[in-house]
Protein backbone atom coordinates (compact mmCIF):
# COMPACT_ATOMS: atom_id res chain seq x y z
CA UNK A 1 -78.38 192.94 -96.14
CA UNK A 2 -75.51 193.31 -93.38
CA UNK A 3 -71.55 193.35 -93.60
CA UNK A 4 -70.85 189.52 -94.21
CA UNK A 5 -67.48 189.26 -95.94
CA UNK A 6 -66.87 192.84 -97.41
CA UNK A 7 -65.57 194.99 -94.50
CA UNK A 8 -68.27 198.03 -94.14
CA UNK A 9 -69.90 200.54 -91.90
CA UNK A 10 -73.17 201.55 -92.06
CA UNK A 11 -74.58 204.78 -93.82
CA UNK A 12 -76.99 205.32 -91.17
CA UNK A 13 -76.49 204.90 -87.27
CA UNK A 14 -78.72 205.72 -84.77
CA UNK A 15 -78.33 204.48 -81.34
CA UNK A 16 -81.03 205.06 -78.47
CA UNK A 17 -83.54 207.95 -80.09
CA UNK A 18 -86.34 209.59 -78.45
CA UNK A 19 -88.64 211.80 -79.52
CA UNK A 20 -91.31 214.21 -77.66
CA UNK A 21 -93.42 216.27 -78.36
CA UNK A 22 -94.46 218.44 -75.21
CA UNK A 23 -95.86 215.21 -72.93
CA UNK A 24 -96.06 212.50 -76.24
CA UNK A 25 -93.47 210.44 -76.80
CA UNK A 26 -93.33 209.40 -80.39
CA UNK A 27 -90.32 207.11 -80.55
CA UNK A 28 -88.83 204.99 -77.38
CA UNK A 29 -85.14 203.90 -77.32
CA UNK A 30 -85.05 203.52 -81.21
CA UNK A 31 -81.61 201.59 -82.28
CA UNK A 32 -80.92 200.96 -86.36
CA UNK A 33 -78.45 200.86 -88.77
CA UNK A 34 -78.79 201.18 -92.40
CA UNK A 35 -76.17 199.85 -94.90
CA UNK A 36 -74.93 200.43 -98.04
CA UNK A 37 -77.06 198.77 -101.30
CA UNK A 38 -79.74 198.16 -98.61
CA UNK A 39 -83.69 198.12 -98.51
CA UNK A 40 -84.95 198.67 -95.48
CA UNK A 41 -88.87 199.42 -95.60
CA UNK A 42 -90.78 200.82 -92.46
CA UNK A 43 -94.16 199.74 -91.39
CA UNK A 44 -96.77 200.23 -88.89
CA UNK A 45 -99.80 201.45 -88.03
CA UNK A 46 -100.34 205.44 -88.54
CA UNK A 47 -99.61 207.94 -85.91
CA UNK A 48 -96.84 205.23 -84.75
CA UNK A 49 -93.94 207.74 -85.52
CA UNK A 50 -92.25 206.33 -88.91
CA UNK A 51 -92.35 209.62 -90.89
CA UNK A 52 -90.48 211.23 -87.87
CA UNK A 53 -88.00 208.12 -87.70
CA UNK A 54 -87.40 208.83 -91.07
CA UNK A 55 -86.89 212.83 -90.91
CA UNK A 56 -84.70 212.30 -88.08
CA UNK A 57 -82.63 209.57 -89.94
CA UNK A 58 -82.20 211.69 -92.59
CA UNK A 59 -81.34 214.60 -90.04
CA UNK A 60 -84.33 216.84 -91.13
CA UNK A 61 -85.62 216.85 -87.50
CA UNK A 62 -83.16 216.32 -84.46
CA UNK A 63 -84.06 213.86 -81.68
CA UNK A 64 -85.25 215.10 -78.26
CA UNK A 65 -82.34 212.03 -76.70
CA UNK A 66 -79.47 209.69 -78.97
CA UNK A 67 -77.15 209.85 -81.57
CA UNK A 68 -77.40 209.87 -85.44
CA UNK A 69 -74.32 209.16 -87.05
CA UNK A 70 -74.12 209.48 -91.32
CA UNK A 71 -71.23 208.08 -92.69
CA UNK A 72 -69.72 207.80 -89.04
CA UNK A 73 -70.08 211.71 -88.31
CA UNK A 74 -72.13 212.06 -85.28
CA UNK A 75 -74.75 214.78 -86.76
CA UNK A 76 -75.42 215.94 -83.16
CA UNK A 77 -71.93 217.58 -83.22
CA UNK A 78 -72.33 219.53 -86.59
CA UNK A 79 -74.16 223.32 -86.87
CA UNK A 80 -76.99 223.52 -88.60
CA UNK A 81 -75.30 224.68 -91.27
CA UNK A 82 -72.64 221.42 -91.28
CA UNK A 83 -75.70 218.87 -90.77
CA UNK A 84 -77.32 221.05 -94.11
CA UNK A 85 -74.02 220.15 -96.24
CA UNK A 86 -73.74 216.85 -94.96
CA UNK A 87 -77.65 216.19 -95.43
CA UNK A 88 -77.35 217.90 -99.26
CA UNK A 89 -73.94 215.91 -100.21
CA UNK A 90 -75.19 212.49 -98.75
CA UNK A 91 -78.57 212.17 -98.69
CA UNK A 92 -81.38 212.10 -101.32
CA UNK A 93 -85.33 212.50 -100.29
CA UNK A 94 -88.81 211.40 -102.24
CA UNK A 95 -92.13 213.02 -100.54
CA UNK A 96 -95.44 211.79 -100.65
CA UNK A 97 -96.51 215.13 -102.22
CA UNK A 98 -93.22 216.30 -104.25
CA UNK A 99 -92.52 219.32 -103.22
CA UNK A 100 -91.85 221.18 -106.26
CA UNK A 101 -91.61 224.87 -106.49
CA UNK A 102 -94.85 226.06 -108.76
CA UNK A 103 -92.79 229.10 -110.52
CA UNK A 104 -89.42 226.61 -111.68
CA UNK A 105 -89.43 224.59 -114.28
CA UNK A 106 -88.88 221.20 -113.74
CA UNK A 107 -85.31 221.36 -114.92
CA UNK A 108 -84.67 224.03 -112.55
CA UNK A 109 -86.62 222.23 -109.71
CA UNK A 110 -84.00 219.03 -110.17
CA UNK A 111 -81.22 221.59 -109.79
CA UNK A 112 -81.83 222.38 -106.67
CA UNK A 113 -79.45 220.59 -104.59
CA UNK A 114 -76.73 221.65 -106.68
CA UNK A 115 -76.55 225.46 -106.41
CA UNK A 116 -74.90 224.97 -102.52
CA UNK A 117 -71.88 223.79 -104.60
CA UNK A 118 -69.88 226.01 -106.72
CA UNK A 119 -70.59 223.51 -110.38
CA UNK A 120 -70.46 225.61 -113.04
CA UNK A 121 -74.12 226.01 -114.49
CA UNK A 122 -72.92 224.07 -118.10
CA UNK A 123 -72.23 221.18 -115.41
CA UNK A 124 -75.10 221.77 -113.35
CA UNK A 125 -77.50 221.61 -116.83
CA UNK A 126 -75.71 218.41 -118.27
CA UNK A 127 -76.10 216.59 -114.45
CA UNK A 128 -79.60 217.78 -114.58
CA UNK A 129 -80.05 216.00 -118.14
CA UNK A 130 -77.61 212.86 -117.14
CA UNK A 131 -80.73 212.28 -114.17
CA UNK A 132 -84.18 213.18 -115.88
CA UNK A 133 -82.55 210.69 -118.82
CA UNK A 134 -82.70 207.94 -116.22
CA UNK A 135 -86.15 209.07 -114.72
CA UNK A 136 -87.29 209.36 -118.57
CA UNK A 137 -88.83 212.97 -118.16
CA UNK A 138 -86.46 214.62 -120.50
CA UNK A 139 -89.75 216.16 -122.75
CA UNK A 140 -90.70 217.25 -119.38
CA UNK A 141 -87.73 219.54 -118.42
CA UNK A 142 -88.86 223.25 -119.61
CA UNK A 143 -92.23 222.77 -118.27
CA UNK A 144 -93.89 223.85 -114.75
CA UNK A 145 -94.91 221.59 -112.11
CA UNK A 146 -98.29 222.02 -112.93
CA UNK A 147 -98.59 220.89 -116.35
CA UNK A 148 -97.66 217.09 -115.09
CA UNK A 149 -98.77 213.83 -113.70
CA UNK A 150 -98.82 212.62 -110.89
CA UNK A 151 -96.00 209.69 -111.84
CA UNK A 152 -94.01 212.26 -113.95
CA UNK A 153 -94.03 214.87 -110.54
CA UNK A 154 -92.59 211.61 -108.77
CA UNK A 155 -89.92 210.92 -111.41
CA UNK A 156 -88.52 214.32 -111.09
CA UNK A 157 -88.57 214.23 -107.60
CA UNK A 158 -86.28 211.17 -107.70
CA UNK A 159 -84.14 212.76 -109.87
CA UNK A 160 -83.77 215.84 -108.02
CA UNK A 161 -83.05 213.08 -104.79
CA UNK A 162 -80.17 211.67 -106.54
CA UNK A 163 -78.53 214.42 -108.61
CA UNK A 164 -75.96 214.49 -105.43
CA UNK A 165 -75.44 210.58 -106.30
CA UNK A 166 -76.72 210.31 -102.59
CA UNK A 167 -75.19 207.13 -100.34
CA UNK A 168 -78.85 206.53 -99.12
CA UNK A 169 -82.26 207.64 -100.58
CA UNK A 170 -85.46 208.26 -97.97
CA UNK A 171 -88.74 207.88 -99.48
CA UNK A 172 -91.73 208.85 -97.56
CA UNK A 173 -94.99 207.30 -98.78
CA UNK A 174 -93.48 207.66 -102.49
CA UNK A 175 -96.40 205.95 -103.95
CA UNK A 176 -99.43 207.00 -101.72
CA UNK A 177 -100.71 209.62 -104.67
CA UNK A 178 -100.04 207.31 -107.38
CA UNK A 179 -102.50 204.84 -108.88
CA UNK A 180 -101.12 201.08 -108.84
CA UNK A 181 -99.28 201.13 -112.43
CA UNK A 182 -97.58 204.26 -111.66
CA UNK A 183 -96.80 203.49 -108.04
CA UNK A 184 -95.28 200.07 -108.97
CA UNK A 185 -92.81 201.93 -111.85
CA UNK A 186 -91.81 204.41 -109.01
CA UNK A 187 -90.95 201.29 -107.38
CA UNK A 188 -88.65 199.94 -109.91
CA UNK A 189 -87.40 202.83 -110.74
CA UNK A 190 -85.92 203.57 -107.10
CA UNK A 191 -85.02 199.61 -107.02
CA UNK A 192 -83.00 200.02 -110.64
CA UNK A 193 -80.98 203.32 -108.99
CA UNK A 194 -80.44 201.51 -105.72
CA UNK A 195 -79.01 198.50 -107.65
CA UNK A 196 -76.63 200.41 -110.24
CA UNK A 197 -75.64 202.69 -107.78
CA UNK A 198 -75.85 200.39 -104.30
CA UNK A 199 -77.57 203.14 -102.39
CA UNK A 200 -78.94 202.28 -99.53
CA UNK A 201 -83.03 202.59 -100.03
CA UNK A 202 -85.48 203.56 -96.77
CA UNK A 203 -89.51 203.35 -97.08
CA UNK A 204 -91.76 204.67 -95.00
CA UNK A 205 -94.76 202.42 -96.49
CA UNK A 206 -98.50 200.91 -95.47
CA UNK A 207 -98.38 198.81 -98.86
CA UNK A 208 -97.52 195.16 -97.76
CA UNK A 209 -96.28 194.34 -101.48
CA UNK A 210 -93.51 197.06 -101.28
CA UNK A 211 -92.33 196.53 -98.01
CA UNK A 212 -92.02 192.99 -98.67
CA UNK A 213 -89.59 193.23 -101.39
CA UNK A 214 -87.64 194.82 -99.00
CA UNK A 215 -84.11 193.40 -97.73
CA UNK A 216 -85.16 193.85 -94.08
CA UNK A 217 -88.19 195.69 -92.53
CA UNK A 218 -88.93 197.02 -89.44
CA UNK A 219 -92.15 197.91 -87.60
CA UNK A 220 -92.97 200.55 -85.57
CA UNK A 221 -95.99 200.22 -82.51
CA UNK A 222 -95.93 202.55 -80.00
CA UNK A 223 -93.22 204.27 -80.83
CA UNK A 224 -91.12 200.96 -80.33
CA UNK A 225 -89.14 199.24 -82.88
CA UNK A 226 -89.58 195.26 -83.96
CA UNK A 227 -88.10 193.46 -86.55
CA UNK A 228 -90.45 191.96 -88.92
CA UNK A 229 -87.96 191.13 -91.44
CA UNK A 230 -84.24 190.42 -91.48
């Protein structure tokens, strides 16, 4: 999915990324963009460097050489702290292992990426509700982390990805935990969003039958990048 008619930039630029690690180079000359509404899925064997690509597309890691632009901002110019508002206001993230904060409720957990913003907590509480309604986990709100599944941990860590109605959403391994029937409603689920909403949707994934419902995909081998789909 690329600009055909309808005048657009990408969400995502990167142009020429390296990244070492002492002596190890784990990516080689890496050049991508990501568009709006798009699902781009990223393959390849492990140890390859897709995780990284991913944490350094969505500017949780910097690269060691290149450019990462987010809605045309070059990120390398920005502080910490500007990359951290830009990262929070445009970007939404799903971990393989959720993340959640043990002593929060879940309600409180999806809140998270608010409390940078000055939203009055009456707004903050009805934005919360607004998301779990579309994750269905509103039951789940006032409990802990602990006292859920493994697919309802998932939901609300979608929902605390796009409470910031995110341009793009980058899921690492969302389903790996999950067994099949939960994995494939995670699926939808971030498929449904990406549609109503035309985020753009990145996958780090190993399962062939997500990455090939994917718009495009793109392999990485050696810390080189090939095009497997377009």
């Amino acid at each position: 999915m690329q600009p055909s008619t309808i005048q657009q930039s990408p969400i995502i630029q990167a142009n020429s990324l390296t990244k070492r690690f002492g002596n190890l180079e784990v990516l080689k000359n890496i050049t991508l963009q990501v568009w709006p509404g798009e699902f781009l899925a990223i393959v390849g064997p492990s140890g390859n460097g897709k995780s990284t690509l991913l944490h350094i597309l969505g500017c949780i890691d910097r690269p060691t050489t290149g450019d990462v632009y987010i809605m045309s901002k070059n990120t390398n110019k920005l502080t910490d702290r500007q990359l951290a508002k830009l990262r929070n206001q445009t970007l939404g993230f799903v971990f393989q292992f959720f993340y959640m904060q043990p002593h929060l409720t879940i309600a409180k957990n999806i809140e998270i990426p608010l409390m940078p913003a000055r939203i009055s907590p009456t707004k903050r509480r009805k934005l919360v509700q607004n998301v779990a309604e579309l994750v269905g986990i509103t039951s789940q709100l006032q409990q802990k982390p602990s006292t859920l599944s493994g697919g309802q941990l998932q939901r609300a860590a979608i929902a605390r990805a796009i409470i910031n109605q995110p341009k793009a959403i980058l899921a690492d391994e969302p389903t790996d935990n999950l067994d099949t029937a939960n994995g494939a409603n995670i699926i939808n689920l971030l498929l449904n969003i990406k549609n109503q909403q035309n985020t753009a949707l990145i996958i780090v994934t190993h399962d062939q039958q997500i990455a090939h419902m994917a718009d495009r995909i793109i392999s990485l081998e050696n810390g080189t990048l090939q095009n497997v789909k377009i």
